[in-house]
Protein backbone atom coordinates (compact mmCIF):
# COMPACT_ATOMS: atom_id res chain seq x y z
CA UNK A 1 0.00 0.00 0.00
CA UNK A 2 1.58 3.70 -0.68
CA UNK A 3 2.49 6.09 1.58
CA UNK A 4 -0.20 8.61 2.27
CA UNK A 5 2.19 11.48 2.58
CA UNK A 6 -0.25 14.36 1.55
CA UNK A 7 -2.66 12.61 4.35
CA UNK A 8 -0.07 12.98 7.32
CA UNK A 9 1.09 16.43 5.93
CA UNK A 10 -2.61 17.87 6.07
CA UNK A 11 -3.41 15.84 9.43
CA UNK A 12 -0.15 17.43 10.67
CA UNK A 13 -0.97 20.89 9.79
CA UNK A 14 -4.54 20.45 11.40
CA UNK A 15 -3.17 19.14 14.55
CA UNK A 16 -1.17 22.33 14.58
CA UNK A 17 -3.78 24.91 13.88
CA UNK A 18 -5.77 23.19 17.11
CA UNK A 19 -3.43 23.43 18.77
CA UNK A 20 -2.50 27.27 17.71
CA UNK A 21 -6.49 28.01 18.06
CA UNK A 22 -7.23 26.45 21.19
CA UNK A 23 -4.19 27.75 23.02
CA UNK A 24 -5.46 30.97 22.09
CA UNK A 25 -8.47 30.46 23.63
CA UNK A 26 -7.29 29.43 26.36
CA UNK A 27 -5.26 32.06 27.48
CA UNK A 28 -7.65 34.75 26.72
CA UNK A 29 -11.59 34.09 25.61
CA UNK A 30 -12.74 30.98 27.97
CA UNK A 31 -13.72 33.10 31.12
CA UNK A 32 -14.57 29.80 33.44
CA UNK A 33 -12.48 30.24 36.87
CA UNK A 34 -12.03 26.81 37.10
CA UNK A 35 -9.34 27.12 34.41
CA UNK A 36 -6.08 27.89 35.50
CA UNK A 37 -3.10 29.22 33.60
CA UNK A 38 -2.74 25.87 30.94
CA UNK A 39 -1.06 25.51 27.62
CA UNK A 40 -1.49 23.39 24.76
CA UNK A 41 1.76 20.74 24.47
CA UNK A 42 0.55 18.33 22.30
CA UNK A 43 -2.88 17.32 19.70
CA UNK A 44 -3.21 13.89 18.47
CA UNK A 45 -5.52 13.34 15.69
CA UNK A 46 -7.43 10.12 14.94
CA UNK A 47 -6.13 8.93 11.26
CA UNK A 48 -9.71 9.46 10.24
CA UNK A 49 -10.13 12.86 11.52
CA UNK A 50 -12.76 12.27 13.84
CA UNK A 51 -11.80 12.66 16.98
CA UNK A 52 -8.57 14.71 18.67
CA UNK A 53 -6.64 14.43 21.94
CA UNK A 54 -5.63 17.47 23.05
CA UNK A 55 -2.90 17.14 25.87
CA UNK A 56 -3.20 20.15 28.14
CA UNK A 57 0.06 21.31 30.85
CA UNK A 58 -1.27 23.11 33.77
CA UNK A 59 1.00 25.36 36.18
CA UNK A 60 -0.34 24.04 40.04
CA UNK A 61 -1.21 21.06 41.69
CA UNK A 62 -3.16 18.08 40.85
CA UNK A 63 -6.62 20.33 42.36
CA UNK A 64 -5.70 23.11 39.23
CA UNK A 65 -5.36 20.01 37.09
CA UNK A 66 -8.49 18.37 37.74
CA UNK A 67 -10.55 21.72 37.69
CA UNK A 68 -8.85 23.15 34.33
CA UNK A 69 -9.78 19.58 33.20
CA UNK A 70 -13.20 19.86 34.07
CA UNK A 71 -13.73 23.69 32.96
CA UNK A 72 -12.07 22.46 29.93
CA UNK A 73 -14.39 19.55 28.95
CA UNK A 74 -17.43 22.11 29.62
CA UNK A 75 -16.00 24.21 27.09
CA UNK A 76 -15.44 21.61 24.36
CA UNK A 77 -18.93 23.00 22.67
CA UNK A 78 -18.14 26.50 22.50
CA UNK A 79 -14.26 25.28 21.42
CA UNK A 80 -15.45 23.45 18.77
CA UNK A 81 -18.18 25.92 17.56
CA UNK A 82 -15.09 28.72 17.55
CA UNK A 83 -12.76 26.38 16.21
CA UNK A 84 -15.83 25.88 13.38
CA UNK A 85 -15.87 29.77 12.43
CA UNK A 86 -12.24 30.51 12.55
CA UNK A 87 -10.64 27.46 10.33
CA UNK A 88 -13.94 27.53 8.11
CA UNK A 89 -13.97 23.91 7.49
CA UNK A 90 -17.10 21.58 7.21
CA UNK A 91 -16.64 19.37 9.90
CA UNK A 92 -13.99 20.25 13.31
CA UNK A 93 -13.09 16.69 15.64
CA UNK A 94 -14.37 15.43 18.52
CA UNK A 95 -12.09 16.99 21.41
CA UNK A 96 -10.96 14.57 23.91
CA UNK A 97 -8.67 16.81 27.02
CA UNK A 98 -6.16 14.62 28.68
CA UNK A 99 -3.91 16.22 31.17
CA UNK A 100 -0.22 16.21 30.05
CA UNK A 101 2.26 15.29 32.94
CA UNK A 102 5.45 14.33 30.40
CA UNK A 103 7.48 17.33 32.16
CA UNK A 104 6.67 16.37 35.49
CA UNK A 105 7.48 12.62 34.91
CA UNK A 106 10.89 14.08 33.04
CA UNK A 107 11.81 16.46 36.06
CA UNK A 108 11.31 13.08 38.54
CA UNK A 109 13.58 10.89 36.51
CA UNK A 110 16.04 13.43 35.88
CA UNK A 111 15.94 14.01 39.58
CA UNK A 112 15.98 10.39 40.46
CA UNK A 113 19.10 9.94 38.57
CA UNK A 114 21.13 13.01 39.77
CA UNK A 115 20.88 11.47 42.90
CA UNK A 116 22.12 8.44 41.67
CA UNK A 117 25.25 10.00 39.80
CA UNK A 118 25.96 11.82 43.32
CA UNK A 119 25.34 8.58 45.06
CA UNK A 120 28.10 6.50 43.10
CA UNK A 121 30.74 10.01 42.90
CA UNK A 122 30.01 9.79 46.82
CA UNK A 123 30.70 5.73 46.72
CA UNK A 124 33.98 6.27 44.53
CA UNK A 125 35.22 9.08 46.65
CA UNK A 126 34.76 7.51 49.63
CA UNK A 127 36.65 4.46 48.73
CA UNK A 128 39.63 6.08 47.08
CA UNK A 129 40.26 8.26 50.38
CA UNK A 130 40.49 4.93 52.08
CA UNK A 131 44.15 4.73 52.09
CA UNK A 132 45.09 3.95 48.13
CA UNK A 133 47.12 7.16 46.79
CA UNK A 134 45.37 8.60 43.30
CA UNK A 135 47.26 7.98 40.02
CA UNK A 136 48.83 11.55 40.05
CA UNK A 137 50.21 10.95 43.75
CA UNK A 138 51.85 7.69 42.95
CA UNK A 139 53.21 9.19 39.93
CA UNK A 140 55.12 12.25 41.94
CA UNK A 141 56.17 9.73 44.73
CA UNK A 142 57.93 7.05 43.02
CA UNK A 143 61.89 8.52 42.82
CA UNK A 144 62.67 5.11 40.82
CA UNK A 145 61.05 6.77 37.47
């Protein structure tokens, strides 16, 4: 079966206007309170174009997550009516919000293996203070060289 390129190209440039419209909207025409200072980092489209996942990163705690969440899916008829008018196409997806905790899950790992990498420079400093001199030492010690 052939490539669909054009398909991916136009289902790529979709994705991206989504995501360019409904950050938009986020940060300045939804007036809900429960939605907190959020960004767009990611929109997955179905291959058929039906439905969308729109991953959503939110600045606070897992309460600002689940609220921005929930003003968020309140919202998804007025998004997609907006979305409608602006991009002037026949027929907008489905929007599907998921909350988008990559970063978080990246800052944890790369924290959990700092302390690692201190943890072993601790374990190899330790035992080369023990009583064995370092290379350079040995080097400036021995007269028979």
């Amino acid at each position: 079966m052939p490539e669909q390129r054009g398909r991916k190209y136009h289902q790529e440039r979709v994705a991206e206007t989504l995501r360019d419209e409904i950050g938009a909207m986020i940060e300045g025409e939804l007036s809900d309170p429960r939605i907190s200072f959020a960004y767009i980092s990611q929109v997955v489209l179905n291959p058929g174009g039906k439905s969308a996942l729109i991953y959503v990163v939110v600045d606070g705690g897992a309460q600002e997550e689940a609220d921005t969440l929930d003003g968020l899916m309140a919202a998804r008829g007025y998004i997609r009516y907006q979305l409608l008018e602006r991009m002037g196409k026949r027929f907008v997806p489905d929007l599907t919000f998921h909350i988008d905790r990559s970063e978080k899950m990246k800052a944890r790992i790369d924290q959990l293996l700092g302390r690692k990498r201190q943890a072993r420079l601790r374990a190899q400093n330790s035992g080369s203070d023990g009583g064995s001199a370092s290379p350079q030492q040995e080097k400036t010690q021995d007269p028979g060289k």
